[in-house]
C-alpha atoms as a PDB file:
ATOM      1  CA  UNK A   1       5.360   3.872   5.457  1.00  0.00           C
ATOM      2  CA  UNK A   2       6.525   0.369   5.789  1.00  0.00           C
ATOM      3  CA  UNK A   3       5.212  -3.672   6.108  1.00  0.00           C
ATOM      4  CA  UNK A   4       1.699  -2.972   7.190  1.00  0.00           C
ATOM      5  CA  UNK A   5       1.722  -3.634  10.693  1.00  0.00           C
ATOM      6  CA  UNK A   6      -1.255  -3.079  12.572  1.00  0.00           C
ATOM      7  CA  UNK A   7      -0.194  -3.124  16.624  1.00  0.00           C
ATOM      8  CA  UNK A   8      -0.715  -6.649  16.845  1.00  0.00           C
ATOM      9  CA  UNK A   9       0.937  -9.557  15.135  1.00  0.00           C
ATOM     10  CA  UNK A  10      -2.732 -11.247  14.815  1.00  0.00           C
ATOM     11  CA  UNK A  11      -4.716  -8.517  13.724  1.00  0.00           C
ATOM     12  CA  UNK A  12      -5.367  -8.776  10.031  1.00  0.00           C
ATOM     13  CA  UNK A  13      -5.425  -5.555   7.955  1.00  0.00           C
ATOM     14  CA  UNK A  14      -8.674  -4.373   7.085  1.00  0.00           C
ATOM     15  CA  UNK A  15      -9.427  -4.432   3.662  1.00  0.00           C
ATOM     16  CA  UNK A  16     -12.093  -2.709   2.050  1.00  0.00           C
ATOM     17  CA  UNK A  17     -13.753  -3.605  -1.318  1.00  0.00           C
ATOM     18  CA  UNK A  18     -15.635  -1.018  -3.678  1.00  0.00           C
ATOM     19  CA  UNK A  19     -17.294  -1.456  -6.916  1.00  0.00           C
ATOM     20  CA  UNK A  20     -18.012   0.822  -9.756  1.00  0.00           C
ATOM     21  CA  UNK A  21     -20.622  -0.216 -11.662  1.00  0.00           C
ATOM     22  CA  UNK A  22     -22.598   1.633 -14.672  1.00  0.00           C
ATOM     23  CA  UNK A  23     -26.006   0.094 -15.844  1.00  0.00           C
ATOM     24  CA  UNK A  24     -24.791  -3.646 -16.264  1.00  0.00           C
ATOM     25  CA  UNK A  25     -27.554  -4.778 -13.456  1.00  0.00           C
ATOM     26  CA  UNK A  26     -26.697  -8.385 -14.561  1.00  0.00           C
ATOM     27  CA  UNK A  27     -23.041  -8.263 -14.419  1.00  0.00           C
ATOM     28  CA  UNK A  28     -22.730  -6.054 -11.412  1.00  0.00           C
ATOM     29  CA  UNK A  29     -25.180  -8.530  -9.856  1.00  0.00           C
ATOM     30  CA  UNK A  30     -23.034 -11.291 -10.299  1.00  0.00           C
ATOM     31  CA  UNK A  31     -19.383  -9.580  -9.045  1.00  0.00           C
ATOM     32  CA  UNK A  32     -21.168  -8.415  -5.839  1.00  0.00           C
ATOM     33  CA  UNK A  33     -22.557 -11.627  -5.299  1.00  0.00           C
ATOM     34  CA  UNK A  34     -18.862 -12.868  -5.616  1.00  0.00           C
ATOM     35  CA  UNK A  35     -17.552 -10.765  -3.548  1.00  0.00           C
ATOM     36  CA  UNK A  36     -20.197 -11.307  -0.433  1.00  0.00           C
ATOM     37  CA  UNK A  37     -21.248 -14.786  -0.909  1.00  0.00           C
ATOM     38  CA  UNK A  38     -17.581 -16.160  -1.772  1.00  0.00           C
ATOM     39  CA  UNK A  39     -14.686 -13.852  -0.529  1.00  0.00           C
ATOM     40  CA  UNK A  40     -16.908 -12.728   2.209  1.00  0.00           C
ATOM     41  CA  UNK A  41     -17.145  -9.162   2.060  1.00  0.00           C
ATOM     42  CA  UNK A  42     -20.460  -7.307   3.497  1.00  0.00           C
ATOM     43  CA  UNK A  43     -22.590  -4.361   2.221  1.00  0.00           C
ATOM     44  CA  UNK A  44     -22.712  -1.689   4.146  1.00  0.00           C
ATOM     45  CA  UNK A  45     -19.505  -2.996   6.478  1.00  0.00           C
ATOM     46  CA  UNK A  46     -16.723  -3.494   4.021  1.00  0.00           C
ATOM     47  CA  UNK A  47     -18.611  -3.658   0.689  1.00  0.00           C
ATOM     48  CA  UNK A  48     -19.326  -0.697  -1.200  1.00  0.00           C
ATOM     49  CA  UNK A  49     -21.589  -0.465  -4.325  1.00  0.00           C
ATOM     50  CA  UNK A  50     -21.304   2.934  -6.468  1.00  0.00           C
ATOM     51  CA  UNK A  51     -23.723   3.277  -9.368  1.00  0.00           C
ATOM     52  CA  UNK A  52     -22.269   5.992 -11.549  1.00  0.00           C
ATOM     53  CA  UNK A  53     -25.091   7.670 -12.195  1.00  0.00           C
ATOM     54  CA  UNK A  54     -27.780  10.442 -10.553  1.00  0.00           C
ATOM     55  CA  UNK A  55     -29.734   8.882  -7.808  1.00  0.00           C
ATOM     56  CA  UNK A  56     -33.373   8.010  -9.244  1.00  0.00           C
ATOM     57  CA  UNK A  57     -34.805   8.087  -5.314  1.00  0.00           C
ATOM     58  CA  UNK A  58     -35.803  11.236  -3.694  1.00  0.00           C
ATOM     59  CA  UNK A  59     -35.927  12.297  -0.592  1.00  0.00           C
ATOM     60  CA  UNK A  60     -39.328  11.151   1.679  1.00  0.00           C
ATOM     61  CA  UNK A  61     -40.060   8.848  -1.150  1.00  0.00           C
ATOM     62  CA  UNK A  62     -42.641   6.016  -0.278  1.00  0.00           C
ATOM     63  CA  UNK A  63     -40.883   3.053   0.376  1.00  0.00           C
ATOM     64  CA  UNK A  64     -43.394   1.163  -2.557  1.00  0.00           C
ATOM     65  CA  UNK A  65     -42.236   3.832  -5.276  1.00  0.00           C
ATOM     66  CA  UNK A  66     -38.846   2.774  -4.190  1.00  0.00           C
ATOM     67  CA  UNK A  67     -39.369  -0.676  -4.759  1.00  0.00           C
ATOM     68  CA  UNK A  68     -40.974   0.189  -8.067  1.00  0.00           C
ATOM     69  CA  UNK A  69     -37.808   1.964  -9.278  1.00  0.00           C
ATOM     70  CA  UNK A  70     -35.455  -0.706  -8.010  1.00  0.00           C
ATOM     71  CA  UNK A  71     -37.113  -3.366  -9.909  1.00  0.00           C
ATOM     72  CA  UNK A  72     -37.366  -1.271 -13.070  1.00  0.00           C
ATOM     73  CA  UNK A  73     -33.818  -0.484 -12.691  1.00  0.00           C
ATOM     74  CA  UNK A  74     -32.614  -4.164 -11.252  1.00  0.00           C
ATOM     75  CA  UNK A  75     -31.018  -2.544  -8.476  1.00  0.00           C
ATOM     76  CA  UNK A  76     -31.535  -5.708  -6.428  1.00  0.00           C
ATOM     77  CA  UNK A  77     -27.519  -6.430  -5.677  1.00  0.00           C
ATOM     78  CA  UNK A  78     -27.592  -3.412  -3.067  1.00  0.00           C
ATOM     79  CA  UNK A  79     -26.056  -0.103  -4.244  1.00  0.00           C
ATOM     80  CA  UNK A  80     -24.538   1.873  -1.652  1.00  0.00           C
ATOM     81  CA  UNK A  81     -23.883   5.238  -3.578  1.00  0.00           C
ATOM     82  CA  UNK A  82     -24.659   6.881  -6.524  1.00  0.00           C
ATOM     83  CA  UNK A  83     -22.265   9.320  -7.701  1.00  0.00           C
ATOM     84  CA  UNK A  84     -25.127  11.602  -9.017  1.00  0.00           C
ATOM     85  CA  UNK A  85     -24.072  12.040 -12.582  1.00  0.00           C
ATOM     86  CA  UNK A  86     -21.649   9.699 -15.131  1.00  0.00           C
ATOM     87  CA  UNK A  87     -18.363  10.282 -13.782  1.00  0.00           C
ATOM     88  CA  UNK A  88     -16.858   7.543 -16.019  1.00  0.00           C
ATOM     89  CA  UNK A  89     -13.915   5.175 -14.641  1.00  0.00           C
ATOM     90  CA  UNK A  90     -11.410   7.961 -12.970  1.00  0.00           C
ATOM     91  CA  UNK A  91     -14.260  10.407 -11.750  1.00  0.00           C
ATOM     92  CA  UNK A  92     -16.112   7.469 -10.000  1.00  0.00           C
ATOM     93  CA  UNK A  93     -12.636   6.244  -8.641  1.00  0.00           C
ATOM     94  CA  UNK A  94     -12.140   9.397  -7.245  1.00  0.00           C
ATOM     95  CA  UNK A  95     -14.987   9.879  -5.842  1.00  0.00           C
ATOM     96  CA  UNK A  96     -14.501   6.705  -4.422  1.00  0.00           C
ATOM     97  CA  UNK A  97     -11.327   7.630  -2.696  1.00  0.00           C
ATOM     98  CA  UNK A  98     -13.264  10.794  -1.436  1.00  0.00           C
ATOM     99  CA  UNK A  99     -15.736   9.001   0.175  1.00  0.00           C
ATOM    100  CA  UNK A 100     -13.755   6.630   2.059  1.00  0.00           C
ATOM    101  CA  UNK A 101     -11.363   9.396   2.585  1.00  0.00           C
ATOM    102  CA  UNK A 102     -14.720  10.991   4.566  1.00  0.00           C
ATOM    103  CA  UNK A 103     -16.109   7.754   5.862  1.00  0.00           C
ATOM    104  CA  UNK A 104     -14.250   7.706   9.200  1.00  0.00           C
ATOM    105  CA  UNK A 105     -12.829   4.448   8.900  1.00  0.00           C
ATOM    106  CA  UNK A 106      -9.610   3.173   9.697  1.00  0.00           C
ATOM    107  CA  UNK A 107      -8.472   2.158   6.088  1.00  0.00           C
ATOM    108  CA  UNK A 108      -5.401  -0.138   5.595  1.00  0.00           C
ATOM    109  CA  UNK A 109      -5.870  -1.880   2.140  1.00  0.00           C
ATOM    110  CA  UNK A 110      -8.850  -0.788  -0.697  1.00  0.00           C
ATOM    111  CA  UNK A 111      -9.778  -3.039  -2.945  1.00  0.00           C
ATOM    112  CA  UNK A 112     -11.203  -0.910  -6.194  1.00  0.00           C
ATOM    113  CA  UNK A 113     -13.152  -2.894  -8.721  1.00  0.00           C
ATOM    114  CA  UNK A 114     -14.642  -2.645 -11.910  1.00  0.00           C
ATOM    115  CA  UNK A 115     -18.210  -4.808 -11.938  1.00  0.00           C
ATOM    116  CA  UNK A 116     -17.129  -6.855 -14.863  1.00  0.00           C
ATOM    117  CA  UNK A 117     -15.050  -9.723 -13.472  1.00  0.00           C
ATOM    118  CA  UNK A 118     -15.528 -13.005 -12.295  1.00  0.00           C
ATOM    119  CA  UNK A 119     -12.963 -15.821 -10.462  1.00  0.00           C
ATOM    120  CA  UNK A 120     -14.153 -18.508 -12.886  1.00  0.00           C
ATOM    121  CA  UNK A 121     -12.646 -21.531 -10.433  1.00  0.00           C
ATOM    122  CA  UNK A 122     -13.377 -20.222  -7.055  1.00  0.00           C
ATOM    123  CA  UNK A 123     -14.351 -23.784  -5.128  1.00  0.00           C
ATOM    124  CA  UNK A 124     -10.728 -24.355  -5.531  1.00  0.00           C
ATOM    125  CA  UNK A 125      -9.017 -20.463  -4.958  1.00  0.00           C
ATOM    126  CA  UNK A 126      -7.947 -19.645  -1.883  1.00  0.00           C
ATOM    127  CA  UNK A 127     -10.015 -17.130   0.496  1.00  0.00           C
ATOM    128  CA  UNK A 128      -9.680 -14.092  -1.448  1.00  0.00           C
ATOM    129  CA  UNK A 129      -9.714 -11.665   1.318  1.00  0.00           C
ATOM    130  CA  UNK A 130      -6.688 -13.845   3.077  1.00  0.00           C
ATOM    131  CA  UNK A 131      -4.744 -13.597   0.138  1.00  0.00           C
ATOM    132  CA  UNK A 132      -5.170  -9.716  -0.048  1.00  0.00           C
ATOM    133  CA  UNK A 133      -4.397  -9.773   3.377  1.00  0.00           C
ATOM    134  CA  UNK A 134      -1.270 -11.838   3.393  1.00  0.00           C
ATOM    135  CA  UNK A 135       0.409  -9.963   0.574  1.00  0.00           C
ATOM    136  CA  UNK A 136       0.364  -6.645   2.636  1.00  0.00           C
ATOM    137  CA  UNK A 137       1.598  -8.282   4.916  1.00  0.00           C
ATOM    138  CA  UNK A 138       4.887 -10.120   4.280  1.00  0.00           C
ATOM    139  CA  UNK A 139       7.342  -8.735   1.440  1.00  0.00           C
ATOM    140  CA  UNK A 140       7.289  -9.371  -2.068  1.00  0.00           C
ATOM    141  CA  UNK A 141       9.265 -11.706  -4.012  1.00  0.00           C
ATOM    142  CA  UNK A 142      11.847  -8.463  -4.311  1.00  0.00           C
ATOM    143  CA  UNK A 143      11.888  -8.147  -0.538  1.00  0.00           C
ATOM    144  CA  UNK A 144       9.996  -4.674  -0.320  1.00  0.00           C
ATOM    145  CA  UNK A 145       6.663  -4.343   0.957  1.00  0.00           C
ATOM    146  CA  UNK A 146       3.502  -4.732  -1.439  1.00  0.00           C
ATOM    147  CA  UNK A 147       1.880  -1.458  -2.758  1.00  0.00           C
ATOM    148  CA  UNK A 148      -0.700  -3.223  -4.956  1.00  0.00           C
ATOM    149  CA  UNK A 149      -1.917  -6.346  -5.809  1.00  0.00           C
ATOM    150  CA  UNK A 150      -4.237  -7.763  -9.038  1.00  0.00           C
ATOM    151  CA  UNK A 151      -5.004 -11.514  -9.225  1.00  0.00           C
ATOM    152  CA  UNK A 152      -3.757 -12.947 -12.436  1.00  0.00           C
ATOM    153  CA  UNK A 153      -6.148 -13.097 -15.674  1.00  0.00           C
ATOM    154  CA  UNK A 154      -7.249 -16.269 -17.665  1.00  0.00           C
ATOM    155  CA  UNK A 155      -5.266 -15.831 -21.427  1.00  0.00           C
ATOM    156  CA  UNK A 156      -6.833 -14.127 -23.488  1.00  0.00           C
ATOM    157  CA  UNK A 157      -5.208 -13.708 -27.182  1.00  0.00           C
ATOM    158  CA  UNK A 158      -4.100 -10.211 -28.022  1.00  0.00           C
ATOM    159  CA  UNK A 159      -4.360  -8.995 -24.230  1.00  0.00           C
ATOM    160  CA  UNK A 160      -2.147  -6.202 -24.136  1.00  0.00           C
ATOM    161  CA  UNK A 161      -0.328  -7.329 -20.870  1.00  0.00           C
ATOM    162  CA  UNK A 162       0.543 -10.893 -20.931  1.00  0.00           C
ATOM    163  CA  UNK A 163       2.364 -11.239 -17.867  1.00  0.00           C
ATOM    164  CA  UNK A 164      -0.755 -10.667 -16.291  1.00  0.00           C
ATOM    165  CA  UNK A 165      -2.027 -14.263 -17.253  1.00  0.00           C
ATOM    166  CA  UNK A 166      -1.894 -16.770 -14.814  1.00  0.00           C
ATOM    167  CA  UNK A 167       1.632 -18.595 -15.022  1.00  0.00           C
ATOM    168  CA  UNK A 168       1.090 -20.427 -11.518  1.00  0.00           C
ATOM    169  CA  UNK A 169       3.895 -22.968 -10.820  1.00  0.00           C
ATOM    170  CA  UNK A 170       3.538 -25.596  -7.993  1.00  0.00           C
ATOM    171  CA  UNK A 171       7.128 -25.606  -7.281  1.00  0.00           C
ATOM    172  CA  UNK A 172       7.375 -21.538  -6.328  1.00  0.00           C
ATOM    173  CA  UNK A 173       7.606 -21.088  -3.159  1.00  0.00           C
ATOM    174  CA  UNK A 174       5.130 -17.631  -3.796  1.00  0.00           C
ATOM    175  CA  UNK A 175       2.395 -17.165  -6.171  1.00  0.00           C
ATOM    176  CA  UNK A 176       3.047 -13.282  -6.268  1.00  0.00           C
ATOM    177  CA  UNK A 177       5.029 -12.158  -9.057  1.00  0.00           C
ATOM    178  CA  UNK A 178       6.710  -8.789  -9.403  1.00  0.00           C
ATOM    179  CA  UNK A 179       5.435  -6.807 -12.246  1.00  0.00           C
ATOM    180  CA  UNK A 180       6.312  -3.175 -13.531  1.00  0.00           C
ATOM    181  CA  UNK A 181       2.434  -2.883 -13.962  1.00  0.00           C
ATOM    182  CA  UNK A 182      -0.928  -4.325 -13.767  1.00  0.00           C
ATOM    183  CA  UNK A 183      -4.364  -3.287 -15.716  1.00  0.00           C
ATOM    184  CA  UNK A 184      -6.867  -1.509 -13.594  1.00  0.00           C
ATOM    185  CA  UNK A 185      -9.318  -4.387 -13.423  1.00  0.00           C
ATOM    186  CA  UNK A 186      -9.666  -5.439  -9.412  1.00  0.00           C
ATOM    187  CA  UNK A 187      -6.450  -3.871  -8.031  1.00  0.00           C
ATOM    188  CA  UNK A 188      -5.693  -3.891  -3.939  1.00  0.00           C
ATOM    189  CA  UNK A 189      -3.959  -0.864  -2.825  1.00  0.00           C
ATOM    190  CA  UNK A 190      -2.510   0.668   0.532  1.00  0.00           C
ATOM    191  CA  UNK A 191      -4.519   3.405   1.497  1.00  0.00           C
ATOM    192  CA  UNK A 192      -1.629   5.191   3.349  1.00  0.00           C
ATOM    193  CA  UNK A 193       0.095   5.540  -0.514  1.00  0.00           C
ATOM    194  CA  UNK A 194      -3.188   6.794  -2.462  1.00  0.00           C
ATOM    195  CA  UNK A 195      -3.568   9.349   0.925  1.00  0.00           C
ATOM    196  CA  UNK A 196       0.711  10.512   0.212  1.00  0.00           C
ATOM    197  CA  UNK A 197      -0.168  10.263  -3.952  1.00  0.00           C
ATOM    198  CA  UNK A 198      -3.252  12.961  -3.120  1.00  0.00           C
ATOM    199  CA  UNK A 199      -1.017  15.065  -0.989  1.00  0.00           C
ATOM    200  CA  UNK A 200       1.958  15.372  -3.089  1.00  0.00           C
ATOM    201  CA  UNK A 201      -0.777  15.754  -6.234  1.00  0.00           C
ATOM    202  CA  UNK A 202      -4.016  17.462  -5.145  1.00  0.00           C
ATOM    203  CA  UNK A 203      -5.606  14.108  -7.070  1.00  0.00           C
ATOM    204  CA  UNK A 204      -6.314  10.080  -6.495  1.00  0.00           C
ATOM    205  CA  UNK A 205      -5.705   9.378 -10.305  1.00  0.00           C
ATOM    206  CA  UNK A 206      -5.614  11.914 -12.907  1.00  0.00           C
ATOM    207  CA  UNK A 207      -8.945  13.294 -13.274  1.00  0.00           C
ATOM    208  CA  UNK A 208      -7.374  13.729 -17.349  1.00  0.00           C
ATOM    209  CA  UNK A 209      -7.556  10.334 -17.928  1.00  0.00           C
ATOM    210  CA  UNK A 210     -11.333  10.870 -18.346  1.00  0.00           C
ATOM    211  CA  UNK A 211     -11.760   7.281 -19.979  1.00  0.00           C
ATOM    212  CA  UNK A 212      -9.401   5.544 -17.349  1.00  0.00           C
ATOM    213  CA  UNK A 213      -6.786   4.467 -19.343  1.00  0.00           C
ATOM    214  CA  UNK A 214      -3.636   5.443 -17.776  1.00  0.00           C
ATOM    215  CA  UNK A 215      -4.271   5.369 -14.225  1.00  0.00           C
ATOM    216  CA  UNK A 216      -3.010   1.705 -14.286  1.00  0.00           C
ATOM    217  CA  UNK A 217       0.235   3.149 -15.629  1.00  0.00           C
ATOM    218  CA  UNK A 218       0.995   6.010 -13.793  1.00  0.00           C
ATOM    219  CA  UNK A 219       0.089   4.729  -9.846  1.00  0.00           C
ATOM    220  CA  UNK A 220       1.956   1.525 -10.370  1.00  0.00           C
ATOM    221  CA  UNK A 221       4.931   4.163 -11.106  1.00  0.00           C
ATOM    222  CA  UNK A 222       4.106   6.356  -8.321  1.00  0.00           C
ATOM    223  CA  UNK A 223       3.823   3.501  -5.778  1.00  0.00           C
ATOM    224  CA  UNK A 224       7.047   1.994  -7.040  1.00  0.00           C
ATOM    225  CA  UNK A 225       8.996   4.698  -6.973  1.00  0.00           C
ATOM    226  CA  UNK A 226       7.999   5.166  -3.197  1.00  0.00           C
ATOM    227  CA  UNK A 227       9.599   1.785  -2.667  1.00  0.00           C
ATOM    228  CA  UNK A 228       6.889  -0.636  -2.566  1.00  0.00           C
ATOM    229  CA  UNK A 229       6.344  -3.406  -5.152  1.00  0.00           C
ATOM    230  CA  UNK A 230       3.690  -4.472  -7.978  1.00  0.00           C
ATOM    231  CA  UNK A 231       2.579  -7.688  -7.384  1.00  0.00           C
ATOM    232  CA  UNK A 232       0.197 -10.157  -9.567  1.00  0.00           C
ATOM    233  CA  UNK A 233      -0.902 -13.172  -7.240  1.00  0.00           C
ATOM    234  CA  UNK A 234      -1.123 -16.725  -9.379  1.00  0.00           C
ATOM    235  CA  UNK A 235      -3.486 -18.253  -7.090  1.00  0.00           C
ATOM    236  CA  UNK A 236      -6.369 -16.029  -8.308  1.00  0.00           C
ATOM    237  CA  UNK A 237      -7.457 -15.959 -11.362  1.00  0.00           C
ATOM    238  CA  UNK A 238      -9.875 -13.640 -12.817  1.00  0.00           C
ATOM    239  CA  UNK A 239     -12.232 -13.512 -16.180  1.00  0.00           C
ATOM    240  CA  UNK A 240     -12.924  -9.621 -17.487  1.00  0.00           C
ATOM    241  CA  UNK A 241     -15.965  -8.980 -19.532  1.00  0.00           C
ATOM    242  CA  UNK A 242     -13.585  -6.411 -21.021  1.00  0.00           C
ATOM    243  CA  UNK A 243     -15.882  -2.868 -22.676  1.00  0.00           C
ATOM    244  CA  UNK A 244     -19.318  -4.512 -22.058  1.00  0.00           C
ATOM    245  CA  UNK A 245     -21.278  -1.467 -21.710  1.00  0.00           C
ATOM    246  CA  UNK A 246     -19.815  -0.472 -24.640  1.00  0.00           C
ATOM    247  CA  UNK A 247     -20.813  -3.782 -26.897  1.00  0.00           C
ATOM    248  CA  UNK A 248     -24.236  -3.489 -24.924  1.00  0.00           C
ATOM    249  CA  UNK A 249     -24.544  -0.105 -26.547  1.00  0.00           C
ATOM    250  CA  UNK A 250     -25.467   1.425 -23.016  1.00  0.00           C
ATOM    251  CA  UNK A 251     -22.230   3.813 -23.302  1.00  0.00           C
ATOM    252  CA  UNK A 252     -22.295   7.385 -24.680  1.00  0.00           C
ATOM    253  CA  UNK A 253     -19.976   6.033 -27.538  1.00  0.00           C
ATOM    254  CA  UNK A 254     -19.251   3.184 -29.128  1.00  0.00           C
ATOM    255  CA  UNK A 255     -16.234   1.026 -27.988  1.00  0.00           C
ATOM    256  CA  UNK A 256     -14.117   2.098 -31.212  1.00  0.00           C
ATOM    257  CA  UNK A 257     -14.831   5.871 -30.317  1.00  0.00           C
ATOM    258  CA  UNK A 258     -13.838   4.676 -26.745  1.00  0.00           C
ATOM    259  CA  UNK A 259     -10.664   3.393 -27.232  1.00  0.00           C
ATOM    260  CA  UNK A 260      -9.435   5.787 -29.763  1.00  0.00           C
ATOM    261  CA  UNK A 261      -9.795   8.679 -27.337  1.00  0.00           C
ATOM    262  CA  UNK A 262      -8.784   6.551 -24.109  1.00  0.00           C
ATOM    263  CA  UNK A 263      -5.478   6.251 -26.251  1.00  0.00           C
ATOM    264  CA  UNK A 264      -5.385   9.396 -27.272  1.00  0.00           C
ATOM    265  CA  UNK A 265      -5.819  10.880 -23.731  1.00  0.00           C
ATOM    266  CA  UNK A 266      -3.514   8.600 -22.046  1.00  0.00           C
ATOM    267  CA  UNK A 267      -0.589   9.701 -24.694  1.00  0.00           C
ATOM    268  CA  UNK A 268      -0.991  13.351 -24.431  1.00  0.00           C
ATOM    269  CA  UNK A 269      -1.500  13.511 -20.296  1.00  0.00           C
ATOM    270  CA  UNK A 270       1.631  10.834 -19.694  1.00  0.00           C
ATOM    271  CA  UNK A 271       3.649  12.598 -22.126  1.00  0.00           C
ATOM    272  CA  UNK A 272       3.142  16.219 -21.028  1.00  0.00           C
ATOM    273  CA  UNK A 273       3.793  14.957 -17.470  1.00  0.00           C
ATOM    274  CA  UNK A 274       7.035  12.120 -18.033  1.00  0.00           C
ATOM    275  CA  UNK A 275       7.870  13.250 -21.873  1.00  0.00           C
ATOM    276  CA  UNK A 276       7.663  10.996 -24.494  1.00  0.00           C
ATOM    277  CA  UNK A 277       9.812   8.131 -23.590  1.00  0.00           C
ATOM    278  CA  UNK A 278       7.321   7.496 -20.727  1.00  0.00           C
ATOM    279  CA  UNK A 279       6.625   4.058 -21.403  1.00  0.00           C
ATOM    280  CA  UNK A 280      10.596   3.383 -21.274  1.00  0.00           C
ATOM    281  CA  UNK A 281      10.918   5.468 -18.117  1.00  0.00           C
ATOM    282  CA  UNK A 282       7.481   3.217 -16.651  1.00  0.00           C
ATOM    283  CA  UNK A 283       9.124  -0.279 -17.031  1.00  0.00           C
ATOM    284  CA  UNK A 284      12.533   0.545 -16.494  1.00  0.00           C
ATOM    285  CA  UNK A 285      12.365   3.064 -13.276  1.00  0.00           C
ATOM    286  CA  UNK A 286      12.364   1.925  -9.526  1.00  0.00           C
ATOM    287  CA  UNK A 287      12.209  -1.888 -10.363  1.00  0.00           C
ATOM    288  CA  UNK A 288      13.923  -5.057  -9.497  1.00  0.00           C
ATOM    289  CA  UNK A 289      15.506  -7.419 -12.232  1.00  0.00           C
END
């Protein structure tokens, strides 16, 4: 596995964007309408709409009962999927990555997204979908090829990683920056290293991290330490309506319950598997500078 090259200088990798949404209607509405009406992605072709949750149709349902459901449920944006139960963030990722792993297509880049972000200034961003593009294909400010790739993140006090806010500077010759790690907000990733991660580990992402925190952490390490870089890209920016199913009180805890277990999980399954300098080993491991 090396610079994604696809037979033909001109032919573009294909990237694929899926969303995980859970009950925000509103704010799943508006990130799919991002990604189709302004970084031109397409339901059904390469956008993909899982609703983490059991499917309310049945089968040889009238078409008006239908209707009647999706309005009372504000399904209007177009799901694709429904997972059939609350898998929460890493079950719905994986079974994410099983679908497309089923789906027949020929994969090169999947970009996995939570429904709660927006690109606040995107009249003036580049083409999204380019930029995803063009960072798989041409090497990282380290020289090795791109793994992954987030867009930066408007500042936000207390965010826990601040070298994901956007420090764009006109006289780089790159927006990407190399980072150790991004949060698992909107990240791009080559499908041929999720596909080697499952092989070597029977799993996507830890199916322990129930809650989804730690994921972030230990795939950046995986795909660095199979040579390939963590990038953040300057030129998008992104806003995260960070918990809001939790503040909505549509989750099965509250967002204090939440994080204290997230934590909690995260700690225990990272230092079982890495020991307890894992943090340490996670910045310092397989990286440049």
């Amino acid at each position: 596995m090396t610079k994604l090259t696809t037979g033909s200088a001109t032919k573009r990798p294909r990237v694929d964007a899926c969303v995980l949404s859970y009950k925000l209607a509103d704010v799943t509405n508006a990130t799919v309408d991002l990604l189709h009406r302004q970084c031109h992605f397409n339901l059904n072709s390469d956008l993909f709409v899982f609703e983490n949750r059991e499917n309310p149709y049945v089968d040889d349902e009238p078409l008006a009962d239908r209707m009647v459901k999706q309005v009372e449920l504000d399904l209007s944006w177009g799901v694709t999927h429904f997972t059939g139960a609350n898998l929460r963030m890493t079950g719905g990722f994986n079974y994410i990555c099983d679908w497309l792993q089923s789906s027949g297509f020929k994969l090169d880049v999947v970009w996995l997204c939570t429904n709660d972000f927006q690109i606040p200034n995107i009249e003036n961003s580049p083409d999204v979908k380019v930029r995803i593009q063009d960072a798989f294909m041409n090497p990282s400010p380290t020289g090795k090829p791109v793994g992954w790739w987030h867009p930066s993140k408007t500042r936000v006090e207390g965010y826990a990683f601040p070298w994901m806010h956007n420090q764009l500077n006109p006289q780089a010759t790159t927006t990407l920056r190399s980072a150790w790690m991004t949060d698992f907000i909107c990240p791009a990733i080559r499908w041929d290293l999720l596909k080697a991660i499952r092989a070597e580990r029977g799993y996507w992402f830890d199916p322990r991290f129930y809650r989804g925190w730690g994921i972030d952490y230990e795939t950046c390490y995986l795909i660095r330490k199979m040579g390939y870089d963590v990038v953040v890209d300057d030129a998008i920016t992104i806003n995260h309506e960070s918990s809001a199913t939790y503040i909505r009180g549509l989750a099965p805890e509250s967002k204090e319950q939440f994080y204290d277990k997230a934590i909690e999980e995260m700690r225990m399954v990272l230092t079982a598997k890495y020991g307890p300098n894992w943090l340490d080993l996670f910045k310092g491991e397989y990286r440049e500078g």
